[in-house]
Protein backbone atom coordinates (compact mmCIF):
# COMPACT_ATOMS: atom_id res chain seq x y z
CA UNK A 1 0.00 0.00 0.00
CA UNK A 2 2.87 2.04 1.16
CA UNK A 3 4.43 1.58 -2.37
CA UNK A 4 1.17 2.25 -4.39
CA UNK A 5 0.93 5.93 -2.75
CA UNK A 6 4.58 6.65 -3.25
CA UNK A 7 4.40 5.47 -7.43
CA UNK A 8 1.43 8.22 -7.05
CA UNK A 9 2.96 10.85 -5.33
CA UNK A 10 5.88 10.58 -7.82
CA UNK A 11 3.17 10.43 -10.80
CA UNK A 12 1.65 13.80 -9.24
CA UNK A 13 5.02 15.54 -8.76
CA UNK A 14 5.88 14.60 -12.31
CA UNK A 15 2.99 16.13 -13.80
CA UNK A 16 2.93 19.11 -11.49
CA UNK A 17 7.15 19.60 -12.70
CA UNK A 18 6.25 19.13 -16.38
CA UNK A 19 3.44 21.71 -16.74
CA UNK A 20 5.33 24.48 -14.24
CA UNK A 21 8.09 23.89 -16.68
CA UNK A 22 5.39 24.74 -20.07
CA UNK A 23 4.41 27.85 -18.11
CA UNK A 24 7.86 28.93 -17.75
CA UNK A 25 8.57 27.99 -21.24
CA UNK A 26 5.07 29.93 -22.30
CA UNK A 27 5.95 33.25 -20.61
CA UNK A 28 9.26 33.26 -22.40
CA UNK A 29 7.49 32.12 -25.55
CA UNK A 30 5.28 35.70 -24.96
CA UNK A 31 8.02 37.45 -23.85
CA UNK A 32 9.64 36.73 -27.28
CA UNK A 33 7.20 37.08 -29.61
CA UNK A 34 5.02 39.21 -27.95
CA UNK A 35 1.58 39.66 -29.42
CA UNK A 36 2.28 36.65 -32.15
CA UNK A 37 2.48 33.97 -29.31
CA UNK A 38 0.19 31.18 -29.44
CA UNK A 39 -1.90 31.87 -25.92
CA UNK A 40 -1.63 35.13 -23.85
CA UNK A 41 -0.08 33.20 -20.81
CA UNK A 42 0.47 36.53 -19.17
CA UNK A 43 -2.76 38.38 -18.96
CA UNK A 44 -4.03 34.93 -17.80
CA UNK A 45 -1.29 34.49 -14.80
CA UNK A 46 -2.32 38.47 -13.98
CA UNK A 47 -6.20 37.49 -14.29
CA UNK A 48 -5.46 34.67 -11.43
CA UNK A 49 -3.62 36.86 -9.16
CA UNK A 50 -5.92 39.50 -9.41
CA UNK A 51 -8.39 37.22 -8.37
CA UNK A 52 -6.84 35.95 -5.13
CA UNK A 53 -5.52 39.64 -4.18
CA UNK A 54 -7.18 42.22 -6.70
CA UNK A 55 -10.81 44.15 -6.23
CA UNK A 56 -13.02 42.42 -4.74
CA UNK A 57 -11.02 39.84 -3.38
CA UNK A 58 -11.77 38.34 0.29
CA UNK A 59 -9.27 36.66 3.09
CA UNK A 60 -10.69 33.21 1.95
CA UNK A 61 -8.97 34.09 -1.43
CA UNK A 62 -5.93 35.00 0.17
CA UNK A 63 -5.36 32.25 2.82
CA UNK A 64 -5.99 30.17 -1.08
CA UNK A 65 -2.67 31.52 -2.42
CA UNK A 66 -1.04 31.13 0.34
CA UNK A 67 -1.81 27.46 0.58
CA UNK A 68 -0.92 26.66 -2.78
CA UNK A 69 2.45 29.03 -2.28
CA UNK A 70 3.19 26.85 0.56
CA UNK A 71 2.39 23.56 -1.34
CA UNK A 72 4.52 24.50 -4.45
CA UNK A 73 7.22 25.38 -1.48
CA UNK A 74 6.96 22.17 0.33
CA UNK A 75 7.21 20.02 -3.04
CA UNK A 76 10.66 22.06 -3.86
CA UNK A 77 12.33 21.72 -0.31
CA UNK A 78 11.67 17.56 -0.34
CA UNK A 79 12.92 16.83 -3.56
CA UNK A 80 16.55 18.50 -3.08
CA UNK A 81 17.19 16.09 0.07
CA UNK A 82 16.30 12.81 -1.94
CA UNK A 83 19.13 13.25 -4.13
């Protein structure tokens, strides 16, 4: 059992790595070719933080990004010691 939720958690971390590393790759994509890039990765990354901390925006949405700041966090500082 203990095996089975491990393969996942490594499945999940995988996943969660690869598409981090498209955004990345997306903004620089934008950055670079500005208005000719494929999807407006930028406006949408301000449209999500505007939501958690922009007008209108409540504590519940901020206690949110915090969360997933600290979950993004906690993922980074256990994979170094692994290695």
């Amino acid at each position: 059992m203990k095996n089975t939720i491990d393969l996942i958690k490594s499945f999940a971390g995988g996943i969660t790595s690869v598409l981090l590393s498209i955004i990345g790759l997306l903004v620089v994509a934008q950055v670079v070719f500005g208005a000719g890039a494929p999807i407006d990765i930028i406006s949408n990354l301000q449209q999500v933080v505007t939501g958690f901390v922009g007008e209108g925006a409540s504590l519940a949405g901020i206690i949110t990004l915090l969360l997933l700041v600290a979950l993004f966090q906690k993922g980074n500082c256990c994979d170094s010691g692994k290695k």
